[in-house]
Protein backbone atom coordinates (compact mmCIF):
# COMPACT_ATOMS: atom_id res chain seq x y z
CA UNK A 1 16.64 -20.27 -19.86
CA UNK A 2 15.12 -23.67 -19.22
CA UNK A 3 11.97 -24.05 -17.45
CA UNK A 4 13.73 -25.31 -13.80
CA UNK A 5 15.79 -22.45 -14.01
CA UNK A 6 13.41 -20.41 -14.66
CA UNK A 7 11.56 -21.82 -11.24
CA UNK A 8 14.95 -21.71 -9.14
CA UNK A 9 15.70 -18.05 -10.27
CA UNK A 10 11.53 -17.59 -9.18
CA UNK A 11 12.03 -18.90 -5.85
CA UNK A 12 15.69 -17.01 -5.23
CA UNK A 13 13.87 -13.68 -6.26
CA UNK A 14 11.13 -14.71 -3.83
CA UNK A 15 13.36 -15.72 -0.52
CA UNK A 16 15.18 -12.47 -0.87
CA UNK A 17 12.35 -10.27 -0.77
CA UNK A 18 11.26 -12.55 2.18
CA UNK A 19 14.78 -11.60 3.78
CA UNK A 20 14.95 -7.87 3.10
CA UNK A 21 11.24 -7.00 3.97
CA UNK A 22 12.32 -9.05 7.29
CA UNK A 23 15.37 -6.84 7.13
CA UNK A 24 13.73 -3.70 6.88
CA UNK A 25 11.01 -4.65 9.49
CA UNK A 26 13.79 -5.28 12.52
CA UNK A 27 15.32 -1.82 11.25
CA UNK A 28 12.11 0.32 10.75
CA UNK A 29 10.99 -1.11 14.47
CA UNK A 30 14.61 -0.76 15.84
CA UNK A 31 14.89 3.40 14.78
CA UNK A 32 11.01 4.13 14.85
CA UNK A 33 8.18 1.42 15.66
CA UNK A 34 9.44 1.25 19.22
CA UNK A 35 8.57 4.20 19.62
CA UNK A 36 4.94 4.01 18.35
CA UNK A 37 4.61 1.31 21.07
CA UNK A 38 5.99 3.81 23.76
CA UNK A 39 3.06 6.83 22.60
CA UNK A 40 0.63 4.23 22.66
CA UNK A 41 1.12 3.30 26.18
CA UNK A 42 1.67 6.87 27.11
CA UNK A 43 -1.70 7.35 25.72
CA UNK A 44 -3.25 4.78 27.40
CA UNK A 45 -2.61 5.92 30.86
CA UNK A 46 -3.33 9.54 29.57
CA UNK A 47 -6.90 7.99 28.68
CA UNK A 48 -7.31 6.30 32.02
CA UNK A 49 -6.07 9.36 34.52
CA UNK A 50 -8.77 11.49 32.48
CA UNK A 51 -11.37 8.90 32.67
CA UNK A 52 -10.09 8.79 36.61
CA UNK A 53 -10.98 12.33 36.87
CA UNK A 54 -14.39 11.52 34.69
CA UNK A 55 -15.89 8.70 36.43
CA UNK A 56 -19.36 9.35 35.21
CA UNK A 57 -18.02 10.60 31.50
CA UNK A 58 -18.88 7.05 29.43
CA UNK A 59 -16.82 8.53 26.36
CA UNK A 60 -13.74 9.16 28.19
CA UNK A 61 -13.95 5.78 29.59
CA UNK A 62 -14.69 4.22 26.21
CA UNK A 63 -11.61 5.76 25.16
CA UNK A 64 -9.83 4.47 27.59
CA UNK A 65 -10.39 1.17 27.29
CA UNK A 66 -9.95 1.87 23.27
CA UNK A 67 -6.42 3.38 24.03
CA UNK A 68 -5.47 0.46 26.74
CA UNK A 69 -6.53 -2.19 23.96
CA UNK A 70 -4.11 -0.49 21.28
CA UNK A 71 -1.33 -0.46 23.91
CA UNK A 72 -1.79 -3.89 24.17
CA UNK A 73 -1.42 -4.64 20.75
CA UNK A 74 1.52 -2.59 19.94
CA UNK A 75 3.25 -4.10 22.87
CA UNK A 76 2.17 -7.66 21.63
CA UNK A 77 3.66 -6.80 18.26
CA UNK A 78 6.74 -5.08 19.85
CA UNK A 79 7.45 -8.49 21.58
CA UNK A 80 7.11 -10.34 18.39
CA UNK A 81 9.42 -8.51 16.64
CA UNK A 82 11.69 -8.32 19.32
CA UNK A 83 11.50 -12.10 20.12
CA UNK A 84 12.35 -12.68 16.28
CA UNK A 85 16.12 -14.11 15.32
CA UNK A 86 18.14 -11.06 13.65
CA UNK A 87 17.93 -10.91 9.77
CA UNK A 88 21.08 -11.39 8.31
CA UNK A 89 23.09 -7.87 7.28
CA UNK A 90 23.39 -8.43 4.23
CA UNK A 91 22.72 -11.10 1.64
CA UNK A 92 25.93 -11.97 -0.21
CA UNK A 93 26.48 -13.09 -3.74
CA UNK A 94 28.19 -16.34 -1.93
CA UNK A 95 24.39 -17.05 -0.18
CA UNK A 96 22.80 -16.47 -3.47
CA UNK A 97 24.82 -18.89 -4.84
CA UNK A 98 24.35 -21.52 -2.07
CA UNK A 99 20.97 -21.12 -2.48
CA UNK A 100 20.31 -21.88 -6.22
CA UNK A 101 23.02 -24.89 -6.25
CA UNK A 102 20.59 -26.36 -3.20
CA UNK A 103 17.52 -25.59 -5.03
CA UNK A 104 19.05 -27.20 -8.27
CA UNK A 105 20.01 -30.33 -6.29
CA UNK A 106 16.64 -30.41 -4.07
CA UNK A 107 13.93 -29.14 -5.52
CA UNK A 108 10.69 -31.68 -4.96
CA UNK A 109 9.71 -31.44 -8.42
CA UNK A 110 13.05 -33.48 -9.45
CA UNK A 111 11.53 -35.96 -7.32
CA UNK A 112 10.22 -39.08 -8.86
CA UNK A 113 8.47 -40.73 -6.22
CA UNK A 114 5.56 -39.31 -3.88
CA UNK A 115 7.98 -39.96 -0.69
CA UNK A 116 11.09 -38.49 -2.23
CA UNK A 117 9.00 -35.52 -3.38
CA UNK A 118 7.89 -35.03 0.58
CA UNK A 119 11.48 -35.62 1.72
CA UNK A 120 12.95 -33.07 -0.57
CA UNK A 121 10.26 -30.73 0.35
CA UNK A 122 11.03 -30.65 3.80
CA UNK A 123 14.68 -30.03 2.70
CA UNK A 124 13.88 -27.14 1.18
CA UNK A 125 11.92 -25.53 3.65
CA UNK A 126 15.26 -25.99 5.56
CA UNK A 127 17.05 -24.66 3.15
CA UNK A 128 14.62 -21.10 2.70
CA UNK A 129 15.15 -20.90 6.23
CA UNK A 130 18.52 -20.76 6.58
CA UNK A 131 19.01 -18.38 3.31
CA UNK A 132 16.44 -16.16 5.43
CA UNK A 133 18.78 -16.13 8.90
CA UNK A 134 21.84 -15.52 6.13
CA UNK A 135 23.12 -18.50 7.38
CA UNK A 136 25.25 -20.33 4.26
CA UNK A 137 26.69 -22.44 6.54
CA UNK A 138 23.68 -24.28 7.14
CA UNK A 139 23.00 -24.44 3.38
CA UNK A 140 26.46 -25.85 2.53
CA UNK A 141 25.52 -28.41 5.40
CA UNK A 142 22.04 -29.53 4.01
CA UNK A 143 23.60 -29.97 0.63
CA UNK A 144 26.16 -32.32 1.98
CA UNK A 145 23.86 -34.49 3.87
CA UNK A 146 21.47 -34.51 1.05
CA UNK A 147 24.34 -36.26 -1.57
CA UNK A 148 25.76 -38.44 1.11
CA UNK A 149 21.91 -39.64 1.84
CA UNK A 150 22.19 -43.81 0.33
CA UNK A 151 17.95 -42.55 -0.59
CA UNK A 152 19.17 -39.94 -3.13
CA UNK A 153 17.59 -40.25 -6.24
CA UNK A 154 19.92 -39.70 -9.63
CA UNK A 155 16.51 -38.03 -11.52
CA UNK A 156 18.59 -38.33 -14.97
CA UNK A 157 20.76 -41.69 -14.42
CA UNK A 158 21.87 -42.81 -18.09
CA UNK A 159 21.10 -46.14 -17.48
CA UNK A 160 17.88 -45.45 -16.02
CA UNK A 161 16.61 -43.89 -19.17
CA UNK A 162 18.32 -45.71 -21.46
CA UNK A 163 15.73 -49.09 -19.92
CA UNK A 164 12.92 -46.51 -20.10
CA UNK A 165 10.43 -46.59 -23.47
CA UNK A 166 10.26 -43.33 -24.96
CA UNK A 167 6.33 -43.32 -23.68
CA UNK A 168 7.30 -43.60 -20.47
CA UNK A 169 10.06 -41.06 -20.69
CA UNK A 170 7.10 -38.73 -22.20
CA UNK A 171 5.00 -39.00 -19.67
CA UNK A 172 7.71 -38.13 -16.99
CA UNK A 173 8.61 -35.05 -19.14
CA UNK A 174 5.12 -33.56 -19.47
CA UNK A 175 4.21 -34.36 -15.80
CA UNK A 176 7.74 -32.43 -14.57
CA UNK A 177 6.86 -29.83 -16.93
CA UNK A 178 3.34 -29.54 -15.47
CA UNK A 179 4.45 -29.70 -11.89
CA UNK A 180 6.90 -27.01 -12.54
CA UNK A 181 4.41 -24.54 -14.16
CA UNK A 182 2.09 -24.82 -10.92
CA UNK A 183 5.43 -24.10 -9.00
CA UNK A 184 6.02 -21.08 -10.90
CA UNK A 185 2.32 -20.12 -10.91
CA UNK A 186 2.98 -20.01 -6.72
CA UNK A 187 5.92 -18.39 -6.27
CA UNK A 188 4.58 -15.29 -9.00
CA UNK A 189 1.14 -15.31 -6.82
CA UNK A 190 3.22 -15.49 -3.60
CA UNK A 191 5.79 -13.04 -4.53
CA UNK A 192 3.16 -10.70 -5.88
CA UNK A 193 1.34 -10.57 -2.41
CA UNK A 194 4.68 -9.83 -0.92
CA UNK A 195 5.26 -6.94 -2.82
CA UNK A 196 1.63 -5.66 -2.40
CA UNK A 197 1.64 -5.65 1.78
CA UNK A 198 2.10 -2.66 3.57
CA UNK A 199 5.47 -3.21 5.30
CA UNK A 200 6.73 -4.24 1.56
CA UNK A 201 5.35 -0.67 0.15
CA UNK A 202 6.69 1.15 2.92
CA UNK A 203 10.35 -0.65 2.46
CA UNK A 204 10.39 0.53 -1.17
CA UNK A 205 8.98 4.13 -0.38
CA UNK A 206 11.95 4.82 2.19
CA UNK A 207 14.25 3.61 0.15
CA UNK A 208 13.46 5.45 -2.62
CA UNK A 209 13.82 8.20 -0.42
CA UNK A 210 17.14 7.28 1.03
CA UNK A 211 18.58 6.63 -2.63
CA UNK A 212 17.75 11.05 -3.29
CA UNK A 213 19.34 11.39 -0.98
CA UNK A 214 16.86 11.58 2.80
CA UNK A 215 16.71 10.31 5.93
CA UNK A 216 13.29 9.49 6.84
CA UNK A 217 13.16 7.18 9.44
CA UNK A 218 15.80 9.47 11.23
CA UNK A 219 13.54 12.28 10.40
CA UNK A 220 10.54 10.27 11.77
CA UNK A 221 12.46 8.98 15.03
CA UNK A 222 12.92 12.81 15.94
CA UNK A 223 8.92 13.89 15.38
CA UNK A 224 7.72 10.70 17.54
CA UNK A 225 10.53 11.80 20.36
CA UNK A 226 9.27 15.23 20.40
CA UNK A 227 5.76 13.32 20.41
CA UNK A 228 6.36 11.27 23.39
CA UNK A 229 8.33 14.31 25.73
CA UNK A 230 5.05 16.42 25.00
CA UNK A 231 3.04 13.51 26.09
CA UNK A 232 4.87 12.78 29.72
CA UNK A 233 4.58 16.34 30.03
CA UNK A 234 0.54 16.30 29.67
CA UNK A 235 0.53 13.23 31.86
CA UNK A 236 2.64 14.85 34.66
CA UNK A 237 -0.05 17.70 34.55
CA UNK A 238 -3.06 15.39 34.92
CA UNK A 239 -1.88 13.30 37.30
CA UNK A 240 -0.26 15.97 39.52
């Protein structure tokens, strides 16, 4: 496989595992993050009736104000998620597809001039966008616009070359090659902190799990309900 293919296949393997960790993130919070907001702010106003009752206790009203800030934090990152566009269900050969014949047409480091390179650039962070939302309509539309642009570039025009000295032609060759080695240096380091973060671990670890077989978020979901009955029931009895 050539070295550009090589980099488009690199940065296809990389948007995906942007789209299912984003995926699995809107379903882990959907069946049992939401919940982990709900016991935290359960918590918190368990932590504030008791330090009600303990006005002069300075650890119970440390712990409130420990258990009101992690509330607040939860709910912040509840609202994030929430706030967030739907992933797409499910990422189809057809987007794949889309995807690498954009990259192949786009990609800055096809570019030969400093301008084009930004222009194409700014395509393609269109472009991961829209494969990220599932959206290949977008795609198709972005790839359209690009060829019907009167600024696009031909990067291997026969005629162009053929008036280009074989130094020259050199020099373009190694600095393309250069430019995309750094690219595929990136998307390696950038794909390798991806698959290093927690939400990424836990995404493989549950479905590893589902795969024998298990149900652990649904077996999680249940525990955390249980969790949060047994902890209206303690704050009915303090603050009754």
């Amino acid at each position: 496989m050539k070295l550009a293919e090589q980099v488009i296949s690199a940065e296809l393997e990389l948007e995906t595992a942007k789209a299912e960790t984003t995926q699995f993130q809107r379903r882990y919070y959907e069946m049992v993050g939401r919940f982990y907001a709900q016991l935290d702010e359960l918590d918190a106003q368990i932590a504030n009736a008791q330090a009600g009752l303990s006005p002069d206790d300075a650890d119970a009203q440390v712990h409130a104000q420990a258990a009101q800030e992690q509330a607040r934090k939860s709910a912040e990152e509840a609202g994030l998620i929430e706030a967030q566009p739907p992933p797409p269900l499910v990422i189809t050969p057809q987007l794949k597809q889309a995807f690498r014949r954009a990259a192949m047409m786009m990609h800055p480091d096809r570019a030969t001039t400093e301008p084009e390179r930004l222009r194409r650039h700014g395509l393609m962070i269109k472009v991961n966008l829209a494969y990220e939302r599932g959206d290949q309509e977008a795609i198709e539309k972005l790839v359209l616009e690009f060829i019907q642009d009167p600024r696009m570039q031909e990067i291997e025009d026969p005629e162009e070359i053929a008036d280009q000295g074989v130094e020259l032609r050199v020099l373009k060759t190694i600095r393309r090659t250069g430019q995309l080695r750094r690219r595929m240096d990136e998307i390696q380091q950038e794909l390798y902190e991806k698959k290093q973060s927690d939400i990424y671990k836990l995404k493989t670890t549950i479905e590893r799990a589902e795969l024998r077989g298990g149900n652990p978020l649904s077996d999680l979901a249940e525990q955390l309900l249980q969790e949060l009955s047994e902890r209206k029931i303690r704050l009915e009895e303090i603050v009754s």
